[in-house]
N, C-alpha and C. Protein backbone atom coordinates (compact mmCIF):
# COMPACT_ATOMS: atom_id res chain seq x y z
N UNK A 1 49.50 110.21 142.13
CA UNK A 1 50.89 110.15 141.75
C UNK A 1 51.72 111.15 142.56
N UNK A 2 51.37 112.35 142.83
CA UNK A 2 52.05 113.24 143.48
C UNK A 2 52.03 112.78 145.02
N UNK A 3 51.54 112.10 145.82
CA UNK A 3 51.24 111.91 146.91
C UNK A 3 52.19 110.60 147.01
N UNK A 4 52.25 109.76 146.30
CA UNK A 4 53.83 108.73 146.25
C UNK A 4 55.09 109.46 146.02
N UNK A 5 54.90 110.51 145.14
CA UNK A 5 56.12 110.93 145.10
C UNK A 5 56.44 112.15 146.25
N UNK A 6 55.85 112.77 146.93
CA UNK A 6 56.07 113.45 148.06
C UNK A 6 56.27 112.05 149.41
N UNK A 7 55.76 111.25 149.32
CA UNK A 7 56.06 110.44 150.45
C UNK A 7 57.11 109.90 150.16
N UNK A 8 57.94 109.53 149.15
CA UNK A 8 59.35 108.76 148.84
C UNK A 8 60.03 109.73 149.23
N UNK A 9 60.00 111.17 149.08
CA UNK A 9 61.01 112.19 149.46
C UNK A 9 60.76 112.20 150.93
N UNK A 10 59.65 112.15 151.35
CA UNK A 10 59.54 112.17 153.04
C UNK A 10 60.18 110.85 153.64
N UNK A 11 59.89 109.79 153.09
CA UNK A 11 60.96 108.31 153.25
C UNK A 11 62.29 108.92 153.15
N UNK A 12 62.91 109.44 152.18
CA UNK A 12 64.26 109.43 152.24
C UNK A 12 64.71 110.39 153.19
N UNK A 13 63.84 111.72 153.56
CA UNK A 13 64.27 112.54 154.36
C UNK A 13 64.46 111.68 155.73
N UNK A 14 63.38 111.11 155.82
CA UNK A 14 63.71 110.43 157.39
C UNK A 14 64.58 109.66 157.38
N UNK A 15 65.15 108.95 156.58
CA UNK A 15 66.13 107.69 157.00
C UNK A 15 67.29 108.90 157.19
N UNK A 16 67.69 109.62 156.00
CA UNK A 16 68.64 110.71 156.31
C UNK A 16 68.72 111.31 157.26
N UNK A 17 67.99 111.47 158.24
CA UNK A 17 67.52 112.54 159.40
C UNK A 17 67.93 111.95 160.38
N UNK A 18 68.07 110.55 160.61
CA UNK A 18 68.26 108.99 161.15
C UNK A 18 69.64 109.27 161.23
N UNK A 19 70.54 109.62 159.88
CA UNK A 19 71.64 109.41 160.00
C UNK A 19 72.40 110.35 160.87
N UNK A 20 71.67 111.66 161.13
CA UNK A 20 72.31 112.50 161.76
C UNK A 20 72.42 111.88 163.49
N UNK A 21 71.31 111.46 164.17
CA UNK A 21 71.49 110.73 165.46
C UNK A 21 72.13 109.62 165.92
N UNK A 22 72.16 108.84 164.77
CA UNK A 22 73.08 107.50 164.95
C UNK A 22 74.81 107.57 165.29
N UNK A 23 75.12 107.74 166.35
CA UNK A 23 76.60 108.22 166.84
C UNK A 23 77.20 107.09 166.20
N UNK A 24 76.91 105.86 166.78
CA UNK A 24 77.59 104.65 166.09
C UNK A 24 78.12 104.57 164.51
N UNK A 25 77.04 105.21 163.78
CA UNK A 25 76.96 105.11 162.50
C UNK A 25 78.41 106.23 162.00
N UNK A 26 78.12 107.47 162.92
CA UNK A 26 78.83 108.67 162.46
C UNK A 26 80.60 108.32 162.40
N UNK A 27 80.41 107.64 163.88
CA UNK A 27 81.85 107.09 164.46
C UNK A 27 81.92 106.38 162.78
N UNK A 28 81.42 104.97 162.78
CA UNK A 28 81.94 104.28 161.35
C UNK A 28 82.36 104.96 160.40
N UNK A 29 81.74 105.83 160.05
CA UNK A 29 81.96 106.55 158.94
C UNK A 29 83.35 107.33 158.91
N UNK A 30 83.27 107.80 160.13
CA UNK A 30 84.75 108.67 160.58
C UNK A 30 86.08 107.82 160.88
N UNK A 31 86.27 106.76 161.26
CA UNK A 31 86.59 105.43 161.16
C UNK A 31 86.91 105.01 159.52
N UNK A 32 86.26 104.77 158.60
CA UNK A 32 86.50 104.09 157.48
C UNK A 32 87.29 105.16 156.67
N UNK A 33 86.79 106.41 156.73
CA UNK A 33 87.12 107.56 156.26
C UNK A 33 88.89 107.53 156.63
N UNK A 34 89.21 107.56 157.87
CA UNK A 34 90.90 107.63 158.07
C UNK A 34 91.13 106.49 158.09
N UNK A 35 90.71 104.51 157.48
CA UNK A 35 91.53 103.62 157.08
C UNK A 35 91.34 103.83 155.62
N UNK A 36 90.74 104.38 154.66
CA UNK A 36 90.62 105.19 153.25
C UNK A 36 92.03 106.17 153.48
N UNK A 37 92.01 106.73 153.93
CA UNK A 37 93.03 107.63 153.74
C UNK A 37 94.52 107.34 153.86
N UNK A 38 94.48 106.21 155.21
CA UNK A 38 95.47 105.53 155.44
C UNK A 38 96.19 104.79 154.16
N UNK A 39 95.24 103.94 154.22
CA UNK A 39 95.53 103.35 152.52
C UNK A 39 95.79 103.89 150.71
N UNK A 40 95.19 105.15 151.13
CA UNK A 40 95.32 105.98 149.83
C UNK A 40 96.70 106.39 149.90
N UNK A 41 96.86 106.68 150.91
CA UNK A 41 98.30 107.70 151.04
C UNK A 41 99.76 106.50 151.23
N UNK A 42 99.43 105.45 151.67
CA UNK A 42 100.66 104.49 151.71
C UNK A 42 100.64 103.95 150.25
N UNK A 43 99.70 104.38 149.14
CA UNK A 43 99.31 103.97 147.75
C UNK A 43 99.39 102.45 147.54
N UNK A 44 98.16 102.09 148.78
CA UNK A 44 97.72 101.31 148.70
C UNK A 44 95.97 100.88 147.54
N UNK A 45 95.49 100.34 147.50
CA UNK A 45 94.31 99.69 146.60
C UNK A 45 93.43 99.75 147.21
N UNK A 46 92.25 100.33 146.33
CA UNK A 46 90.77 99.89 147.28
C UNK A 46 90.19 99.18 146.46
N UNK A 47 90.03 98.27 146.70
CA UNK A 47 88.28 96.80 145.97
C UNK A 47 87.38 96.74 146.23
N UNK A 48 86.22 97.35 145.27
CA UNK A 48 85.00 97.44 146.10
C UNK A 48 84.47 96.37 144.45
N UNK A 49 82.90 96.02 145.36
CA UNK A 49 82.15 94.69 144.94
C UNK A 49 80.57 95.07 145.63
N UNK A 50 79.50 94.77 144.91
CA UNK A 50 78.28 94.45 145.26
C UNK A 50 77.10 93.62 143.50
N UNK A 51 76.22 93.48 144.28
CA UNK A 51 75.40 92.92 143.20
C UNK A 51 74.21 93.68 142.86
N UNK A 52 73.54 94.13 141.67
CA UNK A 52 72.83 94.70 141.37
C UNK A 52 72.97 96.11 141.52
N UNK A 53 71.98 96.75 142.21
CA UNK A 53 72.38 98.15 142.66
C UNK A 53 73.19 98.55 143.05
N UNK A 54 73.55 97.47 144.11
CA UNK A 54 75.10 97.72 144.91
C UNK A 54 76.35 97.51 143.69
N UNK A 55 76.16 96.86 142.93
CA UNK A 55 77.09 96.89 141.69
C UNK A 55 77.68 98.17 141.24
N UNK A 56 76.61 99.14 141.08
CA UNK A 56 76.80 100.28 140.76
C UNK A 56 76.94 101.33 141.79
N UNK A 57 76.82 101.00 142.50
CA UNK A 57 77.31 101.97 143.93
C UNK A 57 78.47 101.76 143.93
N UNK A 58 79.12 100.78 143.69
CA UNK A 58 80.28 100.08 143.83
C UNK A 58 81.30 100.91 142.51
N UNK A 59 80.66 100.57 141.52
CA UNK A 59 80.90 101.59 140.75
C UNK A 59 81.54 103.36 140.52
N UNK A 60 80.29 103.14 141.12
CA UNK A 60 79.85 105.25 141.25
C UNK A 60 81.40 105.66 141.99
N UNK A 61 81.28 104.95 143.36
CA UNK A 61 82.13 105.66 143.86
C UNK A 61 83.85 105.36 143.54
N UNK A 62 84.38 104.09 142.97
CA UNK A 62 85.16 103.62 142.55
C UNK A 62 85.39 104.96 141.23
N UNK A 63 84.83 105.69 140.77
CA UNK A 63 85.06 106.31 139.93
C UNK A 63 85.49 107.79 140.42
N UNK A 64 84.86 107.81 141.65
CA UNK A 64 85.16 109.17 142.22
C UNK A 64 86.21 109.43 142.70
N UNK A 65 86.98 107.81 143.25
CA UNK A 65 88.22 107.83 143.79
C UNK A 65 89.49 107.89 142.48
N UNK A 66 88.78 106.84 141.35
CA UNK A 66 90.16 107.39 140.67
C UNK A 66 89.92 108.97 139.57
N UNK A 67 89.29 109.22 139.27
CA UNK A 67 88.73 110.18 138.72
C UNK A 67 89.07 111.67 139.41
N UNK A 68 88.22 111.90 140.12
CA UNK A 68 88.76 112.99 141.31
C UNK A 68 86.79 113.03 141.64
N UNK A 69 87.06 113.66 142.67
CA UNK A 69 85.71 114.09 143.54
C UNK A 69 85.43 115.69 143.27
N UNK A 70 85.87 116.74 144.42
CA UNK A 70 85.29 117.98 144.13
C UNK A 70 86.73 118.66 143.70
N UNK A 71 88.15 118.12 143.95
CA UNK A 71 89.77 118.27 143.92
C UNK A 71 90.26 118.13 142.64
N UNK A 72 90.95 118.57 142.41
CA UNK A 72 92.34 118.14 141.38
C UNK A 72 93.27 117.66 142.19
N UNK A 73 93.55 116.30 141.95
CA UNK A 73 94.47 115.68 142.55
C UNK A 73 95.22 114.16 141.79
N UNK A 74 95.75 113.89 142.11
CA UNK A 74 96.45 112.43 141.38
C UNK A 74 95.41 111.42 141.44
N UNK A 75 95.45 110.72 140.57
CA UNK A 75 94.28 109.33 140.84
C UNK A 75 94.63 108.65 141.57
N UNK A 76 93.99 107.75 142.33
CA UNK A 76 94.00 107.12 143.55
C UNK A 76 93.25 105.46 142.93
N UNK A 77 93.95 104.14 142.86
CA UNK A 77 93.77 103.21 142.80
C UNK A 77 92.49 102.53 143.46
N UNK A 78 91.34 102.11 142.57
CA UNK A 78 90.63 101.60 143.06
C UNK A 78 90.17 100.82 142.20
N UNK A 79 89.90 98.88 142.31
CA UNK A 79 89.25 97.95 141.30
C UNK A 79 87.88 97.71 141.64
N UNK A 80 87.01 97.71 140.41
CA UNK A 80 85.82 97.21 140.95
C UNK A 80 85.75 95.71 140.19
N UNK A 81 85.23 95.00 141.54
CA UNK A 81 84.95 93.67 141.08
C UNK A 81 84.40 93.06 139.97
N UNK A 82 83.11 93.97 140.12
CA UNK A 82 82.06 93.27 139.44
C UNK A 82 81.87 93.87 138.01
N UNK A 83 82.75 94.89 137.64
CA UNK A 83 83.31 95.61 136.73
C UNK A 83 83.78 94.36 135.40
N UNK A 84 84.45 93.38 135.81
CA UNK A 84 85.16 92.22 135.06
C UNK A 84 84.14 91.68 134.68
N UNK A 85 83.42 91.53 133.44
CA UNK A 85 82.36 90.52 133.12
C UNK A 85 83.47 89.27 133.02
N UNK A 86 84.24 89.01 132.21
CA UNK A 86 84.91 88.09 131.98
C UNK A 86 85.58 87.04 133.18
N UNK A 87 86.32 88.23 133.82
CA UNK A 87 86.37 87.26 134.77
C UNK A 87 85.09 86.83 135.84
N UNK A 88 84.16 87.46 135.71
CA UNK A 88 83.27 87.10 136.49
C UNK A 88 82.47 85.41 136.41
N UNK A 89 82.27 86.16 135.05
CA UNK A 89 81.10 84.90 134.01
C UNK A 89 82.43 83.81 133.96
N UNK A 90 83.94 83.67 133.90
CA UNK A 90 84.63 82.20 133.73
C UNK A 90 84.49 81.80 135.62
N UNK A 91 84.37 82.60 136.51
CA UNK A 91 84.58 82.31 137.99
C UNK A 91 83.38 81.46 138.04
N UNK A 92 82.27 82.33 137.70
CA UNK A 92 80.93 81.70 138.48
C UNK A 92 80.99 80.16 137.24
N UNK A 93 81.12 80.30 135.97
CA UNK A 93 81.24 78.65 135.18
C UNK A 93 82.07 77.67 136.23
N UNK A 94 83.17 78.18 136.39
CA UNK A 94 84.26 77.08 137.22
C UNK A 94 83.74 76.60 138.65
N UNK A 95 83.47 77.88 139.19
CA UNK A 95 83.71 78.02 140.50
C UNK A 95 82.25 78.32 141.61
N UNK A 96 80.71 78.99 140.88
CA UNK A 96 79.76 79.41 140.84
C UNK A 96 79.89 80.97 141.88
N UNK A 97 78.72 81.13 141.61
CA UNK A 97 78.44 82.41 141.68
C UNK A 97 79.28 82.69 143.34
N UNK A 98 78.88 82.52 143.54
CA UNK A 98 79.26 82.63 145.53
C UNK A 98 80.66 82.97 145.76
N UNK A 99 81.73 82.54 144.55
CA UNK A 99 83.31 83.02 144.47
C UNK A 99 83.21 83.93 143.72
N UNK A 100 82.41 84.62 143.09
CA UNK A 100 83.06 85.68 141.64
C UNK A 100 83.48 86.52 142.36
N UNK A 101 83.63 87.50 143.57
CA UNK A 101 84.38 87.99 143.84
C UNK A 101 85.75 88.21 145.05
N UNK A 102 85.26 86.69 145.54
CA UNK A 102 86.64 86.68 146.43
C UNK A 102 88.09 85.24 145.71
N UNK A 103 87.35 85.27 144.56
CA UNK A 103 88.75 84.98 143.51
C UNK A 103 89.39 86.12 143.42
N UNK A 104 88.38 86.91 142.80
CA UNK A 104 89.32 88.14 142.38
C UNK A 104 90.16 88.78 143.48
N UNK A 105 89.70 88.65 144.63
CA UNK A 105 90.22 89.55 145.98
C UNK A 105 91.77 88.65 145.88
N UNK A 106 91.62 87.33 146.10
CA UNK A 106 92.72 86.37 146.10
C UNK A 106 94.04 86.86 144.90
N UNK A 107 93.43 87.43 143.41
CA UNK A 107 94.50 87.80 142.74
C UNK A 107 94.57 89.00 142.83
N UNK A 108 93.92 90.33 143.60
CA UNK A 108 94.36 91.50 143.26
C UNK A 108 94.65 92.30 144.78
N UNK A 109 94.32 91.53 145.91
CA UNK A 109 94.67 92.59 147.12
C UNK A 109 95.98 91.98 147.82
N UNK A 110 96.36 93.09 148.00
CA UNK A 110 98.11 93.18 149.22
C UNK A 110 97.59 93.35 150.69
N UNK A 111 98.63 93.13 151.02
CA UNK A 111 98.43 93.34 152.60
C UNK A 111 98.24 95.35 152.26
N UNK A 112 97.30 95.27 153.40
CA UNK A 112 97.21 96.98 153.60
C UNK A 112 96.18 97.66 152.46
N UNK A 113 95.46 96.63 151.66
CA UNK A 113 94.71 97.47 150.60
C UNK A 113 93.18 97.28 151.59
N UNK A 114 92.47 98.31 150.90
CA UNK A 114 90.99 97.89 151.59
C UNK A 114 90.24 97.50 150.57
N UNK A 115 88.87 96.37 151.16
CA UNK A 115 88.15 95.79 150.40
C UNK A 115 86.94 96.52 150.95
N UNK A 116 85.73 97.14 149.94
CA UNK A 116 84.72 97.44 150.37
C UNK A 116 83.92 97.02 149.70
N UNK A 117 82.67 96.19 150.36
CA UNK A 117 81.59 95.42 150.01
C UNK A 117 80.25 96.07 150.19
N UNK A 118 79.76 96.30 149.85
CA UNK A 118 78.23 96.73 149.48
C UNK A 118 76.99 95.87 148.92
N UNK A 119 76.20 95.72 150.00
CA UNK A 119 75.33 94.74 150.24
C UNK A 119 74.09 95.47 150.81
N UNK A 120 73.05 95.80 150.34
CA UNK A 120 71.98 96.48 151.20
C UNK A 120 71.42 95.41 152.68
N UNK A 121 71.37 94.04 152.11
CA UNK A 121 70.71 93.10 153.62
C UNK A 121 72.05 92.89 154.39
N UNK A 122 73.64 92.88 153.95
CA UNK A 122 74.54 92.50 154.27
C UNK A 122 74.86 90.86 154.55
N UNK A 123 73.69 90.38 153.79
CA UNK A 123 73.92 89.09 153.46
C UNK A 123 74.42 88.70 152.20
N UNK A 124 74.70 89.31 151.39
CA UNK A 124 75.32 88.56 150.25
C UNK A 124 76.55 87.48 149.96
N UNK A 125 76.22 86.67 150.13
CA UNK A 125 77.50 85.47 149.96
C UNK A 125 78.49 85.45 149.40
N UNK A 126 78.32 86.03 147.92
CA UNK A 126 79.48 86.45 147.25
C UNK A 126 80.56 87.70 147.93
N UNK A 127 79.54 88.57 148.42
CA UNK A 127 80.17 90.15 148.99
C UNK A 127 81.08 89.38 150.36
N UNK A 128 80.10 88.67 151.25
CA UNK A 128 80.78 88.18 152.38
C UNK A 128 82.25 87.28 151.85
N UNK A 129 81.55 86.25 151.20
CA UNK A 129 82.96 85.86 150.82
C UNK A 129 84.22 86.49 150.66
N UNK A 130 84.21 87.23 149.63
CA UNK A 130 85.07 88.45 149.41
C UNK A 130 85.72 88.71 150.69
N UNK A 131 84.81 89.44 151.74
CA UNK A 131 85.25 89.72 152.79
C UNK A 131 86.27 89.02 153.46
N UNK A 132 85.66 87.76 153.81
CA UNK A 132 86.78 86.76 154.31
C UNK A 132 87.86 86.31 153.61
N UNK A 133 87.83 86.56 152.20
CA UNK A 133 89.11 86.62 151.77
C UNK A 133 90.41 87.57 151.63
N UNK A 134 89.51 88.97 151.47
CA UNK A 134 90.16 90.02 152.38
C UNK A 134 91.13 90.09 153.07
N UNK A 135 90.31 89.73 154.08
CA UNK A 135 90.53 89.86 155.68
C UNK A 135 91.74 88.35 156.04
N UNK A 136 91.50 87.59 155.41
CA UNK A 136 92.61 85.85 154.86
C UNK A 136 94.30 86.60 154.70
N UNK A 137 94.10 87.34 153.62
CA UNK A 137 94.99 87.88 152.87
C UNK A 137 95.95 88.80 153.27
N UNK A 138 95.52 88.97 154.19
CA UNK A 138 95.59 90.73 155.40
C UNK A 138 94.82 92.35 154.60
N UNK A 139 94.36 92.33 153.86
CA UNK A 139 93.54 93.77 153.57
C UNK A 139 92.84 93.53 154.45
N UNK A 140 92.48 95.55 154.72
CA UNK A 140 91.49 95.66 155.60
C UNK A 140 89.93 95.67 154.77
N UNK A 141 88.61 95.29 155.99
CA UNK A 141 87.64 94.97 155.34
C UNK A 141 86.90 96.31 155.58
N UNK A 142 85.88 96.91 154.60
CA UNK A 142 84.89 97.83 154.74
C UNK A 142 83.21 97.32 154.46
N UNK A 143 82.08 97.82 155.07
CA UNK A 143 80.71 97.31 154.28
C UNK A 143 80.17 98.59 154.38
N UNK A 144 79.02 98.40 153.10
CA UNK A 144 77.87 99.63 153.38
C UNK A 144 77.26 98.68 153.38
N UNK A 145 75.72 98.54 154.43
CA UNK A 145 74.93 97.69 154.65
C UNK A 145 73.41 98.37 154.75
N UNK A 146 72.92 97.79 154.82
CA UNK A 146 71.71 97.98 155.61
C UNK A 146 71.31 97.77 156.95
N UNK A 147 69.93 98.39 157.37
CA UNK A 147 69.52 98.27 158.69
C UNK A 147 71.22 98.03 160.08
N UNK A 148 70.72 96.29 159.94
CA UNK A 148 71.78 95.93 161.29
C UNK A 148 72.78 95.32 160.55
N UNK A 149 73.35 95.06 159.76
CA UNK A 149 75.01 95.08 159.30
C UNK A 149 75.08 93.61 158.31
N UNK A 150 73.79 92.49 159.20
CA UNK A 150 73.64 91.33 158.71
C UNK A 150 75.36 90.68 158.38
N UNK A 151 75.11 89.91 158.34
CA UNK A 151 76.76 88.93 158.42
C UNK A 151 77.89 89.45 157.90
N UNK A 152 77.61 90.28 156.90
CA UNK A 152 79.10 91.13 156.94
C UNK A 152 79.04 92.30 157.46
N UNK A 153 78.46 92.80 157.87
CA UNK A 153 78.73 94.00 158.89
C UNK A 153 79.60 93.36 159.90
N UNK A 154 78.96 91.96 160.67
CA UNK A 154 79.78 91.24 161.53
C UNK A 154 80.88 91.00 161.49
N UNK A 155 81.53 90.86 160.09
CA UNK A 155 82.73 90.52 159.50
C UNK A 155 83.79 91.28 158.92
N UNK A 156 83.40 92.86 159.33
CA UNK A 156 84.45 93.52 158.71
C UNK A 156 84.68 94.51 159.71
N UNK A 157 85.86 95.11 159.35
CA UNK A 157 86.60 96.11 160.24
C UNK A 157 85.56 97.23 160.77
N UNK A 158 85.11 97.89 159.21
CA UNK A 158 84.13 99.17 159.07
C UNK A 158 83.07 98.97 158.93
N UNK A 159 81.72 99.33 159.21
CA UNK A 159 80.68 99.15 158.42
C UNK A 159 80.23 100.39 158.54
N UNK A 160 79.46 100.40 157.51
CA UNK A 160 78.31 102.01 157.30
C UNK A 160 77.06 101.16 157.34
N UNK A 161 75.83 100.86 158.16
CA UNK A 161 74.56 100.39 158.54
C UNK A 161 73.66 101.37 158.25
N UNK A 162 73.11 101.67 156.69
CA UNK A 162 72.14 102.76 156.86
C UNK A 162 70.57 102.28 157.15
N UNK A 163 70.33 103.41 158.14
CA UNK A 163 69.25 102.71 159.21
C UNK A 163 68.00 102.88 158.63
N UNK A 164 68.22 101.66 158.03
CA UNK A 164 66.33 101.04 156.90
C UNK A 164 66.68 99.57 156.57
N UNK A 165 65.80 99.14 156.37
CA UNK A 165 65.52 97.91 155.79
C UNK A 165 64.37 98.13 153.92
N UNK A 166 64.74 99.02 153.61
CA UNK A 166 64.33 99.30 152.21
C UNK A 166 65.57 99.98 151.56
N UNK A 167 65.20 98.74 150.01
CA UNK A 167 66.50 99.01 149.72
C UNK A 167 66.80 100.10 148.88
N UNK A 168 65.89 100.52 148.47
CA UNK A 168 66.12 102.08 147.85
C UNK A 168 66.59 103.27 148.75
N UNK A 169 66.19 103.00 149.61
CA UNK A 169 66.71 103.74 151.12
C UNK A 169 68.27 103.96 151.57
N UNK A 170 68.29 102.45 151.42
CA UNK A 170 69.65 102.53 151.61
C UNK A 170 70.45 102.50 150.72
N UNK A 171 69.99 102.49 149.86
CA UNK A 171 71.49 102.70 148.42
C UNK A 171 71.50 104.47 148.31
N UNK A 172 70.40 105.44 148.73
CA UNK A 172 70.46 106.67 148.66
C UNK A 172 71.36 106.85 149.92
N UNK A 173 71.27 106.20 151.01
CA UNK A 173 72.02 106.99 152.28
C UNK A 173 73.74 106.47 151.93
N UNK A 174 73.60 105.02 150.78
CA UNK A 174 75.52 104.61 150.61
C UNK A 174 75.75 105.85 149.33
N UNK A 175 75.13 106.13 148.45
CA UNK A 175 75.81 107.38 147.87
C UNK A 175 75.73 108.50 148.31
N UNK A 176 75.12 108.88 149.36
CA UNK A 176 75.37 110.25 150.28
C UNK A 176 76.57 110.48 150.96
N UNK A 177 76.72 108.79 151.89
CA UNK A 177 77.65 108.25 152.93
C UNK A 177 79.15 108.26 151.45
N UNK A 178 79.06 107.65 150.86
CA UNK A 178 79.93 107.39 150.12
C UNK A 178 80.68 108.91 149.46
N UNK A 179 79.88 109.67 149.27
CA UNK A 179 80.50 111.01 148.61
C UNK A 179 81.13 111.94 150.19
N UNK A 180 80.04 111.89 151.14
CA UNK A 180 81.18 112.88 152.38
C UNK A 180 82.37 112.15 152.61
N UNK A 181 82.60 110.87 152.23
CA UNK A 181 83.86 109.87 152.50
C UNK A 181 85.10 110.20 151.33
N UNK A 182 84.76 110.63 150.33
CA UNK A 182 85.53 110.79 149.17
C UNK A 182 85.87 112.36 149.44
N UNK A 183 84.65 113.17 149.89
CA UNK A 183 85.24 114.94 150.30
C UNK A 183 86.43 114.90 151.17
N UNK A 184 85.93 113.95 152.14
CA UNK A 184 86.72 113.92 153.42
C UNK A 184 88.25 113.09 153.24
N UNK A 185 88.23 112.37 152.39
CA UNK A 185 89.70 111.99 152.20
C UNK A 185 90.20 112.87 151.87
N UNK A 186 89.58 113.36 150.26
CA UNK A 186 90.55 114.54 149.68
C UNK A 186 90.52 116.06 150.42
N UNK A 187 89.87 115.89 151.52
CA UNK A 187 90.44 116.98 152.27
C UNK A 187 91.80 116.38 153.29
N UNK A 188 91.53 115.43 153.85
CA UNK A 188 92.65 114.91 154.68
C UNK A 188 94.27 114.97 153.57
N UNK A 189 94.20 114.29 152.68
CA UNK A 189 94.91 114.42 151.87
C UNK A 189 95.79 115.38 150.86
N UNK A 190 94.75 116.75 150.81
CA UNK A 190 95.02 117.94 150.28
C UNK A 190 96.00 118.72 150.60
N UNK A 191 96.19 118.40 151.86
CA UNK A 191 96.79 119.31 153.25
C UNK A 191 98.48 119.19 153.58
């Protein structure tokens, strides 16, 4: 037992360790970070959406933005999709699963809000969808993904690609990635 659990910490150290060399990755991050800020400060909307784990990543950080992070500061507008059972469960009856969240994008984003999708394979149909409705609508698009970006990485403005193909892996490197993104606004913002 101790020998799984020292190797999961040695797994996560390395993908993390990963993140420090990946320029591409760093750029994204630094990138999504000032269209976050952009949008926070024109008090614009952020929509974030994923399924399962990513549900709650989606979550986590949606809470940090209106809530506050390490700051005292004003709350900052952010919906989570998958947050709506109701509207979820009447979308997927009407409409099935694959729309539950780019209905919602259709009734809740403006031009200039960002949509961020969270998908560990970056295949999720529903998440992609979303995206392209987004991006339809004029909001800008964001992903946290996995490994290589998979179809919505392809499809959006930003992506964060954390470099694994395990998905416990990468939902630890989107709440790592996700919290220096929330420091780093409310430092941009503080000022």
């Amino acid at each position: 037992m101790k020998q799984l659990i020292r190797q999961r910490i040695e797994d996560s150290i390395a993908v993390k360790k990963a993140l420090l060399t990946d320029e591409e990755l760093l750029a994204s991050v630094m990138r999504m970070t000032e269209a976050l800020t952009a949008v926070i400060a024109s008090g614009g909307r952020v929509l974030l959406c994923g399924n399962g784990g990513s549900a709650s990543d989606a979550l986590h950080i949606a809470g940090e933005l209106v809530g506050r992070f390490q700051k005292e500061r004003s709350a900052w507008s952010a919906i989570v999709l998958n947050a709506d059972v109701a509207a979820m469960t009447s979308i997927a009856n009407d409409y099935g699963y694959d729309s539950v969240f780019s209905r919602q994008v259709a009734a809740h984003i403006r031009g200039g809000d960002l949509f961020v999708g969270f998908s560990t394979s970056g295949n999720s149909e529903n998440v992609c969808a979303a995206a392209r409705a987004a991006r339809e609508l004029g909001g800008l698009t964001a992903a946290f993904t996995g490994n290589r970006g998979g179809r919505l990485g392809a499809m959006v403005d930003f992506c964060v690609a954390a470099p694994s193909d395990v998905t416990a892996r990468i939902q630890e490197c989107h709440i790592l990635i996700g919290h220096i993104i929330c420091e780093l606004v409310e430092e941009c913002l503080s000022g």
